[in-house]
Protein backbone atom coordinates (compact mmCIF):
# COMPACT_ATOMS: atom_id res chain seq x y z
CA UNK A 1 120.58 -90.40 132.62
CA UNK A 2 123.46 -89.88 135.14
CA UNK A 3 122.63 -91.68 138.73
CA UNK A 4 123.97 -89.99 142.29
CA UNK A 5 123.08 -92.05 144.77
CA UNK A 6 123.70 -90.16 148.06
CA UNK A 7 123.09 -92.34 150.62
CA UNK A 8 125.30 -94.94 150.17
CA UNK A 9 127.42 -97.15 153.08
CA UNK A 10 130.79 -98.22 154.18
CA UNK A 11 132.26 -99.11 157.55
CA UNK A 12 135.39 -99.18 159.10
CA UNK A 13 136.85 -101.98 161.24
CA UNK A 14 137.59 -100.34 163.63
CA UNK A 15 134.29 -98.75 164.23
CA UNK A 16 132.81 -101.86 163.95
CA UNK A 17 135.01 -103.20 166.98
CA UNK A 18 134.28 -100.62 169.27
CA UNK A 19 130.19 -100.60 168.72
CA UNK A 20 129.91 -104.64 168.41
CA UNK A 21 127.52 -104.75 170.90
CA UNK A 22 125.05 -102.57 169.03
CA UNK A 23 121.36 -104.39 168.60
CA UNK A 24 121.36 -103.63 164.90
CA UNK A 25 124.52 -105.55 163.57
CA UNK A 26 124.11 -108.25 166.50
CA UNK A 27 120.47 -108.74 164.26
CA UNK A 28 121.83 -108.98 161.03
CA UNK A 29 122.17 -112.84 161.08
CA UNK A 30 123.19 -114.72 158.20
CA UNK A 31 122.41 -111.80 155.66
CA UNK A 32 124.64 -109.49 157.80
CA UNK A 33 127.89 -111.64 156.43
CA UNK A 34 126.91 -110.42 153.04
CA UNK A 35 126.16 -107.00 153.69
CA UNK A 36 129.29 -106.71 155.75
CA UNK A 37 131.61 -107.87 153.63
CA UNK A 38 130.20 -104.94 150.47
CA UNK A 39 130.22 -102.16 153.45
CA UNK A 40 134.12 -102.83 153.88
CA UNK A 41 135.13 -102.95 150.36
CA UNK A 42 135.86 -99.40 148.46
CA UNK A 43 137.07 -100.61 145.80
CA UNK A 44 136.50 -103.23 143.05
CA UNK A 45 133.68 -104.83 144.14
CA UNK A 46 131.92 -101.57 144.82
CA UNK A 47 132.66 -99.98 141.36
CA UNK A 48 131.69 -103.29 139.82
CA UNK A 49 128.09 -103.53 142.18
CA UNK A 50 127.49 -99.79 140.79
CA UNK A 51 128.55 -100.72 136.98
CA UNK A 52 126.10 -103.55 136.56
CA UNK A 53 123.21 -101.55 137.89
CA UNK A 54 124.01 -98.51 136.18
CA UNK A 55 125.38 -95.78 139.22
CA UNK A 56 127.46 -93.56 138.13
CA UNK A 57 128.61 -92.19 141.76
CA UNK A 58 127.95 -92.96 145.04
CA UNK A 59 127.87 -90.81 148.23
CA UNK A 60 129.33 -92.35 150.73
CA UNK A 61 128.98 -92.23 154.65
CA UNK A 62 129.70 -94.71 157.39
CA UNK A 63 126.53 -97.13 158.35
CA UNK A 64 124.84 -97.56 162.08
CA UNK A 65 126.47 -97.89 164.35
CA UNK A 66 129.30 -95.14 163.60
CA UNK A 67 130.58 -93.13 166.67
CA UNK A 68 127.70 -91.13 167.84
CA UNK A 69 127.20 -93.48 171.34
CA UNK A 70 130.88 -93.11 171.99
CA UNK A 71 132.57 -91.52 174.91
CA UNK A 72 135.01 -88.95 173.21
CA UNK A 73 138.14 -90.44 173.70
CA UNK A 74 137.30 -93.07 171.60
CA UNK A 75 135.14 -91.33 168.90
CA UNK A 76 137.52 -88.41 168.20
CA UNK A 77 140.68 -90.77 166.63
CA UNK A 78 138.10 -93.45 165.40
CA UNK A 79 136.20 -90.57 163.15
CA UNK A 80 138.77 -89.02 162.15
CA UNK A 81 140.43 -92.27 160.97
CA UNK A 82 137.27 -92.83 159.41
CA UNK A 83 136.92 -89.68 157.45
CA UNK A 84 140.50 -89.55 156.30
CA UNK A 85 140.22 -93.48 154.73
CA UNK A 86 137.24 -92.09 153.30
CA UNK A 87 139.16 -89.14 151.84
CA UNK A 88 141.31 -91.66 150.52
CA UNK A 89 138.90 -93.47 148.82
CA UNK A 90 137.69 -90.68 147.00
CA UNK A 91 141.05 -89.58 146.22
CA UNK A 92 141.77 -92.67 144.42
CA UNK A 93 138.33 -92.65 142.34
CA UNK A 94 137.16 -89.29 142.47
CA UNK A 95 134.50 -89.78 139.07
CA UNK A 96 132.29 -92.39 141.27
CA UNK A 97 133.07 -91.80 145.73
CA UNK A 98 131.73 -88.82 146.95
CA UNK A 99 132.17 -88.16 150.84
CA UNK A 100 130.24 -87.27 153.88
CA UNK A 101 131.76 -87.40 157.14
CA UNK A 102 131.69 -89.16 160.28
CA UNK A 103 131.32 -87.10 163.49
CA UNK A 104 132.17 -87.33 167.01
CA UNK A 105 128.97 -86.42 168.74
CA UNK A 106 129.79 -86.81 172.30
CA UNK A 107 131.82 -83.82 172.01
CA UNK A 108 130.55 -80.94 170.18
CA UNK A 109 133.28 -78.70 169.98
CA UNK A 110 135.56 -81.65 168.28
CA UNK A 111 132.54 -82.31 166.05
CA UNK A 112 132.60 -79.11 164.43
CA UNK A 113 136.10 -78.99 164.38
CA UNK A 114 136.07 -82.32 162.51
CA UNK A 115 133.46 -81.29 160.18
CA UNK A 116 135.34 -78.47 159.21
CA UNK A 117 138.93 -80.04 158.58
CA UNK A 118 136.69 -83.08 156.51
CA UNK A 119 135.53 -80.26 154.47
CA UNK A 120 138.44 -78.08 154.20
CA UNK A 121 140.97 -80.31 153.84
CA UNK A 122 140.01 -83.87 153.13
CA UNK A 123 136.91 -82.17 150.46
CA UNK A 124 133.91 -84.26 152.24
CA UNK A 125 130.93 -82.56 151.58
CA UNK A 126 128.70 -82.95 154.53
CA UNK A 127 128.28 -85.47 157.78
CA UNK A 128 125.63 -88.18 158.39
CA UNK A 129 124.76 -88.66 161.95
CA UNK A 130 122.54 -92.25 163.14
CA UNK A 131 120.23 -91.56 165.25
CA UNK A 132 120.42 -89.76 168.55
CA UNK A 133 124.02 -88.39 169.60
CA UNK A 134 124.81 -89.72 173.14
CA UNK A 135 120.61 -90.10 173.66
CA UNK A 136 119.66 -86.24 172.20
CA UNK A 137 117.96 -85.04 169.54
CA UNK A 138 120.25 -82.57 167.74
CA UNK A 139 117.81 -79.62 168.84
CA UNK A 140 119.68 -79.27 172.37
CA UNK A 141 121.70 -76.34 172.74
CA UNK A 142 124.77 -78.35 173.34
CA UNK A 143 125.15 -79.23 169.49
CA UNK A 144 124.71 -75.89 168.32
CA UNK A 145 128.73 -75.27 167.38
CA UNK A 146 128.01 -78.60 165.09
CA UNK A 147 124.87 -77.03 163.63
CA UNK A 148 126.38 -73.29 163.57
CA UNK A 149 129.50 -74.97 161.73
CA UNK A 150 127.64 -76.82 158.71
CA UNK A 151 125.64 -73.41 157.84
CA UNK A 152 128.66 -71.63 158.09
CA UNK A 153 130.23 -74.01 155.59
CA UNK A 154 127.69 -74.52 153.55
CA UNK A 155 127.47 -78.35 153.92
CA UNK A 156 124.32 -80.51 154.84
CA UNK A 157 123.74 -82.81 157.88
CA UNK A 158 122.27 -86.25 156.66
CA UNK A 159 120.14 -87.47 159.99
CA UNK A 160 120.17 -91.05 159.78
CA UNK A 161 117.93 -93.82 161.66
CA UNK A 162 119.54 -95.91 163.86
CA UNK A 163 117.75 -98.56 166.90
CA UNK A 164 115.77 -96.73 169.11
CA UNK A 165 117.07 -96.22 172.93
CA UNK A 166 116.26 -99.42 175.08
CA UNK A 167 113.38 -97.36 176.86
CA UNK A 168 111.89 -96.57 173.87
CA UNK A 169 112.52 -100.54 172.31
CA UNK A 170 110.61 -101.47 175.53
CA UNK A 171 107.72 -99.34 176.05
CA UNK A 172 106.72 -98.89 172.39
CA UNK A 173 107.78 -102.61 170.65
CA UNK A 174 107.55 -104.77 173.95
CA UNK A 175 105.84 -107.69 174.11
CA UNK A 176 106.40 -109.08 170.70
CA UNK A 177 108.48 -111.76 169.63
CA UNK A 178 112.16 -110.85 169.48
CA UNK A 179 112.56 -110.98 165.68
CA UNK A 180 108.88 -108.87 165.25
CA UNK A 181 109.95 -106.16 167.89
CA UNK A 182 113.24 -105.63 166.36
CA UNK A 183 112.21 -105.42 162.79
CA UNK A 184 109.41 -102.93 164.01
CA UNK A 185 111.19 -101.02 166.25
CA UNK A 186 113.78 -100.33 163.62
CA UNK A 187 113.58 -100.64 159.72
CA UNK A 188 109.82 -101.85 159.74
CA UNK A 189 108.55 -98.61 161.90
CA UNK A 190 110.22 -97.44 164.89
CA UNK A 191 113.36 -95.38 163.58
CA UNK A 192 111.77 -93.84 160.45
CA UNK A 193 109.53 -92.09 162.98
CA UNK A 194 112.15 -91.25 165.27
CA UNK A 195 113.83 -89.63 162.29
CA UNK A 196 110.83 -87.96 161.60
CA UNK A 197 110.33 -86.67 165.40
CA UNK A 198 113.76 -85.72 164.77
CA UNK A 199 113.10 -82.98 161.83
CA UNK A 200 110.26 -81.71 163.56
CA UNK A 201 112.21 -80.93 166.75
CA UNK A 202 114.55 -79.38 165.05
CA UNK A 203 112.10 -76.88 163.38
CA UNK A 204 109.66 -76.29 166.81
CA UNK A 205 113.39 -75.96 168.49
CA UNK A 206 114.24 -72.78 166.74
CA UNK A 207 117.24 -74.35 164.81
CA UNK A 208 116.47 -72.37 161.68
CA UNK A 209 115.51 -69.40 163.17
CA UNK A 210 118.93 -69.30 164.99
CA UNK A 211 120.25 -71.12 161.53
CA UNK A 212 118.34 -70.09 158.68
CA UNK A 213 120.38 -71.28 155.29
CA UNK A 214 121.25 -74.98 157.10
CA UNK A 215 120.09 -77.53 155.05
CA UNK A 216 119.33 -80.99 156.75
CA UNK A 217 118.60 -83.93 154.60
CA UNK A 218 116.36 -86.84 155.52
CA UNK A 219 115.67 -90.23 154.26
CA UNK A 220 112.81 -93.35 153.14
CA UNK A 221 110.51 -90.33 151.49
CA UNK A 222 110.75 -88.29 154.43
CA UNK A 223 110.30 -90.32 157.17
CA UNK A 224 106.69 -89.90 157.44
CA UNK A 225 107.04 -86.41 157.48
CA UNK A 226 105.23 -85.68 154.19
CA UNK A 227 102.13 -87.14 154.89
CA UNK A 228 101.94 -85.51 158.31
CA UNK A 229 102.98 -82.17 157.62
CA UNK A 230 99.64 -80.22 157.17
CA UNK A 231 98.55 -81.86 160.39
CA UNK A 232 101.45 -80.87 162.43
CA UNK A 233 101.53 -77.41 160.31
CA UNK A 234 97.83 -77.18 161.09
CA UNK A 235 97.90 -77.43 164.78
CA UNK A 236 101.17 -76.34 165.93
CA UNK A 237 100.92 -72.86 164.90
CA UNK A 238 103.54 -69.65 165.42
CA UNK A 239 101.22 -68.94 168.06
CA UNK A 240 101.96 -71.60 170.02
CA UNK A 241 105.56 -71.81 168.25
CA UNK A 242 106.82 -68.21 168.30
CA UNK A 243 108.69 -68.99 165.70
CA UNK A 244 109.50 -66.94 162.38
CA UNK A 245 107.55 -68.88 160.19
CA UNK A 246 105.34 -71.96 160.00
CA UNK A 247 106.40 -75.72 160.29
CA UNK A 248 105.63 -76.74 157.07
CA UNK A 249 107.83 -73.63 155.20
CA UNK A 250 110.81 -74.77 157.34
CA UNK A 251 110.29 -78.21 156.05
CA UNK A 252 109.97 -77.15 152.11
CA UNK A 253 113.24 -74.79 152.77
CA UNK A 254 115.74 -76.46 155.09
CA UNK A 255 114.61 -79.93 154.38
CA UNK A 256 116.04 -82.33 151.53
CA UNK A 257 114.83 -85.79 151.47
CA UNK A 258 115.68 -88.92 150.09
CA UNK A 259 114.31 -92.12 148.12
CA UNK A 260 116.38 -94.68 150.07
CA UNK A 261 115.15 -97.44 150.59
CA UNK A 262 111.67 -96.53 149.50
CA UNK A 263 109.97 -98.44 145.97
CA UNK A 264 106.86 -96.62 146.40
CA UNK A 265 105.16 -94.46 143.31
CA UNK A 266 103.11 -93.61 145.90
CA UNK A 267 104.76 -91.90 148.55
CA UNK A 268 107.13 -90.07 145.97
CA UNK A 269 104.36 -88.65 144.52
CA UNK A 270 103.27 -87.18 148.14
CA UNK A 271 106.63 -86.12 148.69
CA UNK A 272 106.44 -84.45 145.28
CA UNK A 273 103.26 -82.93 146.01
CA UNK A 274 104.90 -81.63 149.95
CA UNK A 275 108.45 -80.54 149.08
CA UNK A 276 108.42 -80.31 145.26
CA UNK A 277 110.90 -81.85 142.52
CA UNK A 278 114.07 -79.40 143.64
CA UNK A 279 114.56 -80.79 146.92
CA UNK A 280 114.10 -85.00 146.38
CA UNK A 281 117.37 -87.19 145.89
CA UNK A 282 118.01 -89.98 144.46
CA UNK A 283 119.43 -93.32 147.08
CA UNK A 284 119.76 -97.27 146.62
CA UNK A 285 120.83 -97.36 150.46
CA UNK A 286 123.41 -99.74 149.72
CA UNK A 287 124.61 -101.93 150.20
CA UNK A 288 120.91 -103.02 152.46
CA UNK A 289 119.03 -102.40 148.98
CA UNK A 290 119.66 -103.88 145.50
CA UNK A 291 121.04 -100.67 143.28
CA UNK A 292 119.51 -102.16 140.31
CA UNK A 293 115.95 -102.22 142.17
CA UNK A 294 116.18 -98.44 143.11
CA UNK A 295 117.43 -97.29 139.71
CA UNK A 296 114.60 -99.04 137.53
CA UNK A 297 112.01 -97.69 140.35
CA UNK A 298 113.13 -94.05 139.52
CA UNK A 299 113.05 -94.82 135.70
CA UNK A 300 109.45 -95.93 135.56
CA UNK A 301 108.05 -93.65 138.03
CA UNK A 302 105.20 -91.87 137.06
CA UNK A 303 106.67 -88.25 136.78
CA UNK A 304 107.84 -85.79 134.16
CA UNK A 305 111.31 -86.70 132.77
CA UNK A 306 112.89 -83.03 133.64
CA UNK A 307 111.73 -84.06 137.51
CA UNK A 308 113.72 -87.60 137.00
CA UNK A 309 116.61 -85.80 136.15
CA UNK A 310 116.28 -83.47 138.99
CA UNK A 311 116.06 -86.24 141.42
CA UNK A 312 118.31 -88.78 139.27
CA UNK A 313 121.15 -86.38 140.25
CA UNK A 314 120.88 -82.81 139.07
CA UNK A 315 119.82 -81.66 142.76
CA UNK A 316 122.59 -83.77 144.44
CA UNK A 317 124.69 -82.17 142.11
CA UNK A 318 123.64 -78.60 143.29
CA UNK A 319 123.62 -79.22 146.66
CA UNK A 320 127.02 -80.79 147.21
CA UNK A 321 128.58 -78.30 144.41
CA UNK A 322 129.39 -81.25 142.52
C-alpha cells in the first residue's frame, strides 16, 4: 500500500533567523537539535528516514514559525526564497517531495500573488499557514484575495497550529509551571483548539458562502472539531447564522483533515463517523513524529481496507491531482 504523507516539515535558514525569538523553537531544548537538523535536510537523510519506514512521498511545507508574524518587507523575499528551494527540491526528486507553499501573510495582495506563481510556475500544490497571520483569523475580510485566489486555482490551504498569542498564553495557561503552560498551551491543548476555533470561524464568517468549492485542510483528527460538531451544528443554527447552509455540511464539504500526529483508533473512528473515508489523509508530522509509528497505526486500524487506501493516499492523490 502506497503512503502520502501530507503534512510533512522543512525549514529554511533563513526563516529560522528572522523568527528566532519565537516561544516554540526557543522550547525545543535538547530534542530541538535533532529535529532541527532532519527539518533542514531535503535530501539523503530524508529519503533514507522515509525508506526505512516505508513512505513513499512526502508533502512538504515549512514548520512554525514560517513568515506569517512578519512585517512584509521581510516575508515577501524570505517566502519566496522559501518556495522556490522547495521547488527545487521537488525538482530534483519529483517520485517522493511534493510541495505546498509558504505565504506572506502580512500582505495579502503579495500572498495571493505568491500562491499563484508557486502554483503556476514552481508546480506547488497548495500553502500551509501556522497559526494566526499577523494576530487574525483568516475569516477577516482583509485575506479574502488569498482565499479568493486558492478557489480560483483549485489548491487547498493547510491551517496549521502554531503558539497561541501572549494574551491568550496568559489568560488561558497562566499560572502553571513554565514547562506545563507551554506544553498545554501548545501541542498538549491550546493550539489544536485554536485551529479548531479557526475552521469554525471560517464557516460562521461566510467564507464558503462567498467561496464555495475552497477546500481547507486541517490537522491531529480535526482539531477537536469532530467531536464537537453536532453541538456547535446544533446550536448555532442558519437562523442565527444566515448562512446558506448548516455548520456541520460546510465542515463535511470544504473541510479535509488529517491524522498527524494523532495514534488514536479512537478518534479516527469519530472522524470517520463526522466527515467520512473521502475526506481523511494520511500524516507522520515529521520530522516531530516517528514515520514508522504513524504508518503501522494506519495499518492496524480497525477499518475496511478500501478506507486505508483512501486515507493511505488515494484522497491525497485526488486532491492535489497527483
Amino acid at each position: 500500500m502506497r503512503f502520502i504523507g501530507i503534512e510533512e516539515h522543512y525549514r529554511t535558514a533563513a526563516i529560522a533567523e528572522a523568527t528566532a525569538s519565537d516561544p516554540y523553537m526557543k522550547a525545543l531544548g535538547a530534542r530541538g537539535r535533532e529535529v532541527l537538523s532532519r527539518l533542514e535536510d531535503l535530501g539523503s537523510r530524508r529519503l533514507a528516514d522515509m525508506d526505512a519506514a516505508g513512505i513513499d512521498v512526502q508533502v512538504l511545507s515549512h514548520t512554525l514559525p514560517a513568515t506569517e508574524q512578519l512585517d512584509a518587507a521581510t516575508a515577501i523575499p524570505l517566502a519566496r526564497d522559501a518556495n522556490d528551494m522547495l521547488a527545487g527540491a521537488v525538482e530534483r526528486h519529483p517520485e517522493r517531495f511534493v510541495g505546498l507553499a509558504t505565504l506572506p501573510m502580512s500582505r495579502a495582495d503579495a500572498a495571493a500573488e505568491e500562491l499563484e506563481r508557486s502554483v503556476t510556475t514552481l508546480g506547488l500544490r497548495g500553502a500551509l499557514i501556522n497559526g494566526l497571520p499577523q494576530g487574525r483569523f483568516m475569516d477577516h475580510p482583509s485575506f479574502s484575495p488569498v482565499l479568493e485566489r486558492a478557489e480560483h486555482l483549485g489548491v487547498p490551504l493547510y491551517l496549521h497550529p502554531a503558539v497561541p498569542p501572549a494574551s491568550v498564553r496568559e489568560a488561558y495557561y497562566g499560572g502553571l509551571s513554565p514547562e506545563v503552560s507551554h506544553q498545554l498551551a501548545t501541542a498538549g491543548w491550546g493550539w489544536h483548539m485554536e485551529v479548531g476555533l479557526h475552521a469554525l470561524r471560517l464557516i460562521l464568517g461566510g467564507v464558503f458562502d462567498r467561496f464555495p468549492r475552497l477546500q481547507i485542510i486541517i490537522g491531529h483528527m480535526g482539531e477537536g472539531v469532530p467531536s464537537m460538531i453536532w453541538r456547535t451544528n446544533a446550536k448555532v443554527t442558519q437562523r442565527t447564522t444566515k448562512l446558506d447552509r448548516p455548520v456541520q455540511d460546510y465542515f463535511v464539504q470544504n473541510f479535509y483533515v488529517t491524522t498527524s500526529g494523532f495514534f488514536s483508533s479512537t478518534a479516527l473512528l469519530s472522524l470517520l463517523l463526522t466527515l467520512g473515508a473521502d475526506r481523511v489523509l494520511f500524516a507522520v508530522d515529521y520530522p516531530y513524529n516517528k514515520s514508522e509509528d504513524a504508518r503501522a497505526f494506519l495499518e492496524a486500524a480497525p477499518i475496511a481496507q478500501a478506507d486505508r487506501e483512501k486515507i493511505a493516499h488515494g484522497n491525497a492523490e485526488r486532491l492535489l491531482r497527483l
